[in-house]
Protein backbone atom coordinates (compact mmCIF):
# COMPACT_ATOMS: atom_id res chain seq x y z
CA UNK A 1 13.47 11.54 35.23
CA UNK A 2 14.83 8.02 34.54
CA UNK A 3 12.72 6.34 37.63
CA UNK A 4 9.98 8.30 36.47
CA UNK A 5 9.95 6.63 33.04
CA UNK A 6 11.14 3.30 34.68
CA UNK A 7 7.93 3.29 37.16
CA UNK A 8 5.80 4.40 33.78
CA UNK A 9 7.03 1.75 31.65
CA UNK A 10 6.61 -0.99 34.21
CA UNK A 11 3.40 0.22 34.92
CA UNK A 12 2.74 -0.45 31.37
CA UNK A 13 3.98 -3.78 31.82
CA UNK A 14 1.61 -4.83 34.67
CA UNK A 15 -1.70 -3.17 32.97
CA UNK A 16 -0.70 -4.86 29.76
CA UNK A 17 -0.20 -8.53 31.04
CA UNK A 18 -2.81 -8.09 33.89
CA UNK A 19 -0.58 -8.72 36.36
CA UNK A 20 -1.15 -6.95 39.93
CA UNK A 21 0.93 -4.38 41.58
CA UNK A 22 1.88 -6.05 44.14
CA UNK A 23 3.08 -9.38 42.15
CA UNK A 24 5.27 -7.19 40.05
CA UNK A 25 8.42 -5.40 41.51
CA UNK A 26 10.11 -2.32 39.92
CA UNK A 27 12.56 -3.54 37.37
CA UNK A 28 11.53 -7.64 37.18
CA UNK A 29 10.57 -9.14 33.63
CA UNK A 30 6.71 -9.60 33.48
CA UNK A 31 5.69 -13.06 31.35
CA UNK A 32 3.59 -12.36 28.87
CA UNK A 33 5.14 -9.00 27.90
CA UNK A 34 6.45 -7.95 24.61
CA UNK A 35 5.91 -9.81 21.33
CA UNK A 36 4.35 -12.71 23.31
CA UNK A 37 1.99 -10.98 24.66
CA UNK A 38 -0.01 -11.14 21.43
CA UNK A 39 1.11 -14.37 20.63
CA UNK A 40 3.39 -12.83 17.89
CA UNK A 41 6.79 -14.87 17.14
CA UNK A 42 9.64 -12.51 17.42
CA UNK A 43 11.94 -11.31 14.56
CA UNK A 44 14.81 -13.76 14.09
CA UNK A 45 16.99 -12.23 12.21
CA UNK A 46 16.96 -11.88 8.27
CA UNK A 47 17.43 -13.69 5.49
CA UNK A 48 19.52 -12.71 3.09
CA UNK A 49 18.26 -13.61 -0.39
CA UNK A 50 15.05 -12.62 0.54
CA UNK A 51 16.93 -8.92 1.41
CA UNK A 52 18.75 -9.40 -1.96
CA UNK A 53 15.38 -10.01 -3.65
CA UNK A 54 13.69 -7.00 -1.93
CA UNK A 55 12.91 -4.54 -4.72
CA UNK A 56 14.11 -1.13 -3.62
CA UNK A 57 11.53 1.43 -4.85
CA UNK A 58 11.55 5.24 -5.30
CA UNK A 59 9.14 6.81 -3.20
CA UNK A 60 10.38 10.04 -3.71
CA UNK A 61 8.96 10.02 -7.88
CA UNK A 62 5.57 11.03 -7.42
CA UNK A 63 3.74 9.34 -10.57
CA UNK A 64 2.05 11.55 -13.17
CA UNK A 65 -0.38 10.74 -16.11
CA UNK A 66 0.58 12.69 -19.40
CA UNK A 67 -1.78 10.80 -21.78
CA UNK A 68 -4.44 8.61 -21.92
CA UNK A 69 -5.57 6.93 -25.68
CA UNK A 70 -8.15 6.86 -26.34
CA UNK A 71 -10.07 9.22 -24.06
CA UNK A 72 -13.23 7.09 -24.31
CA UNK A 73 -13.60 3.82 -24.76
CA UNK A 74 -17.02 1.09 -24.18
CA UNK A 75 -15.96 -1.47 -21.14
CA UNK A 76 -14.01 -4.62 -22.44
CA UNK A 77 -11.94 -1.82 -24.88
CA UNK A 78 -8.00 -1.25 -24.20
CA UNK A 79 -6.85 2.02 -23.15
CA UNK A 80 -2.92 2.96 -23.16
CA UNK A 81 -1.68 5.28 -20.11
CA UNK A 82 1.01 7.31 -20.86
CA UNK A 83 3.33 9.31 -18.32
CA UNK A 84 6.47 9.12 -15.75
CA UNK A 85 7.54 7.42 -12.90
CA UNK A 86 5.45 4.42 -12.52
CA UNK A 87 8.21 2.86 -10.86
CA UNK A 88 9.63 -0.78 -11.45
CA UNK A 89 6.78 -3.68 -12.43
CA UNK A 90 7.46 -4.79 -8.86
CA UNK A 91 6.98 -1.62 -7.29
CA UNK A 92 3.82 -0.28 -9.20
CA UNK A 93 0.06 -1.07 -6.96
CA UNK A 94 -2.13 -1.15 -9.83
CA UNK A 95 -5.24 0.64 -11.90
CA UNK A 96 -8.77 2.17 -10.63
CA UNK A 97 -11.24 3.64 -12.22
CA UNK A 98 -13.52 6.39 -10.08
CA UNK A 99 -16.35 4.95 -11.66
CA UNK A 100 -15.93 1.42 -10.76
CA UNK A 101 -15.26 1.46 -7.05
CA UNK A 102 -13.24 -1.05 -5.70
CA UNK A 103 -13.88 -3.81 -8.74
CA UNK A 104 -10.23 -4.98 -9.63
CA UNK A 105 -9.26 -3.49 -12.76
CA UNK A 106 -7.33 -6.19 -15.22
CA UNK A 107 -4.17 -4.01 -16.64
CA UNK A 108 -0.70 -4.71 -17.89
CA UNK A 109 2.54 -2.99 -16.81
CA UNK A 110 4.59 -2.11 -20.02
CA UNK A 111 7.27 -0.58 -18.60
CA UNK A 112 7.62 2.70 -16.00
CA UNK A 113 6.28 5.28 -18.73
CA UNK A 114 2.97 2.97 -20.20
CA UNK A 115 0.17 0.81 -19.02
CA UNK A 116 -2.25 -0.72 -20.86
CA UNK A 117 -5.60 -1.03 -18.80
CA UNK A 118 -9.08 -2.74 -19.83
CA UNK A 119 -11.89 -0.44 -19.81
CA UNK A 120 -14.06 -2.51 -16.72
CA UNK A 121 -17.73 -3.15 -16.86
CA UNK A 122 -19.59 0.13 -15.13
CA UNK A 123 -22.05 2.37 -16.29
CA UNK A 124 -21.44 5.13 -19.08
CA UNK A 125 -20.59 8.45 -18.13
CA UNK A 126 -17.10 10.37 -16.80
CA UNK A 127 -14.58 8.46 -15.00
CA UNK A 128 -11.18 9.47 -13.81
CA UNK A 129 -8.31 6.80 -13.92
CA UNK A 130 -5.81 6.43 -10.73
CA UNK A 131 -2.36 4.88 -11.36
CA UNK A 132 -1.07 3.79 -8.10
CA UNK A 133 2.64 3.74 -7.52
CA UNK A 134 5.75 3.46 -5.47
CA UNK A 135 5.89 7.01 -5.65
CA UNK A 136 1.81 7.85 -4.67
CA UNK A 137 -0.53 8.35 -7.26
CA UNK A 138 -1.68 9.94 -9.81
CA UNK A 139 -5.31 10.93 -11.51
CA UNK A 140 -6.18 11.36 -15.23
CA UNK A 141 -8.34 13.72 -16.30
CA UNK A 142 -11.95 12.83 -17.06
CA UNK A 143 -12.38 10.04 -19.09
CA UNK A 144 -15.80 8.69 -21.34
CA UNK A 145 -16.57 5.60 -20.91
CA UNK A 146 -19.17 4.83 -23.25
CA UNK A 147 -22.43 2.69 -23.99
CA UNK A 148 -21.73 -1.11 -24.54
């Protein structure tokens, strides 16, 4: 079993780096193979203070969305998201709308139970709001977003 897997690997070697059969030998290192291959520098170690500095989030608090005031709102108008686990400010993705597609929504983490959001420029009508966290995400229910 371990030739078998040997004569496989290295057989990935010499397709990979386009080397032919008969150049390579079973068992010899192939240049080009590996993390050069793609022209990739290889992992050197790590740094501590930037391991130290690392936030560690909880990805095991999925988020959830008790409240959202006002229910509708005209675009430019602040809305405040209530709810649970939105994680740490460095751990939390952001804000969509279902209505606005990917436009980038301006909001403003409060802490890991609010966010205040600005009501972006798209067409009246029902809209669900997304709050994106460490923990996955979570949807609103429908929400009016009214006339300018």
């Amino acid at each position: 079993m371990r030739n078998y897997l040997t004569t496989i690997l290295g057989l990935a070697l010499i397709v990979g780096t386009g080397v032919a059969p008969a150049q390579a030998q079973q068992g010899s290192t192939v240049e080009g193979a590996g993390f050069t291959l793609f022209d990739t520098e290889s992992i050197k170690g790590s740094d501590t203070s930037k391991v130290e500095k690392d936030p560690v989030c909880d990805r095991s608090k999925r988020p959830k969305i008790a409240k959202v005031e006002p229910d509708e709102a005209k675009p430019g108008d602040k809305v405040v998201i209530t709810g649970e686990n939105f994680g740490t400010k460095e751990c939390f993705h952001g804000v969509a709308f279902s209505a606005a597609g990917p436009t980038k929504i301006e909001y403003q983490f409060v802490n890991e139970t609010t966010i205040e959001v600005t009501v972006p420029d798209v067409r009246p009508g029902m809209s669900f709001i997304d709050v994106v966290a460490g923990g996955g995400n979570a949807r609103s229910k429908g929400f009016l977003v009214q006339a300018k």
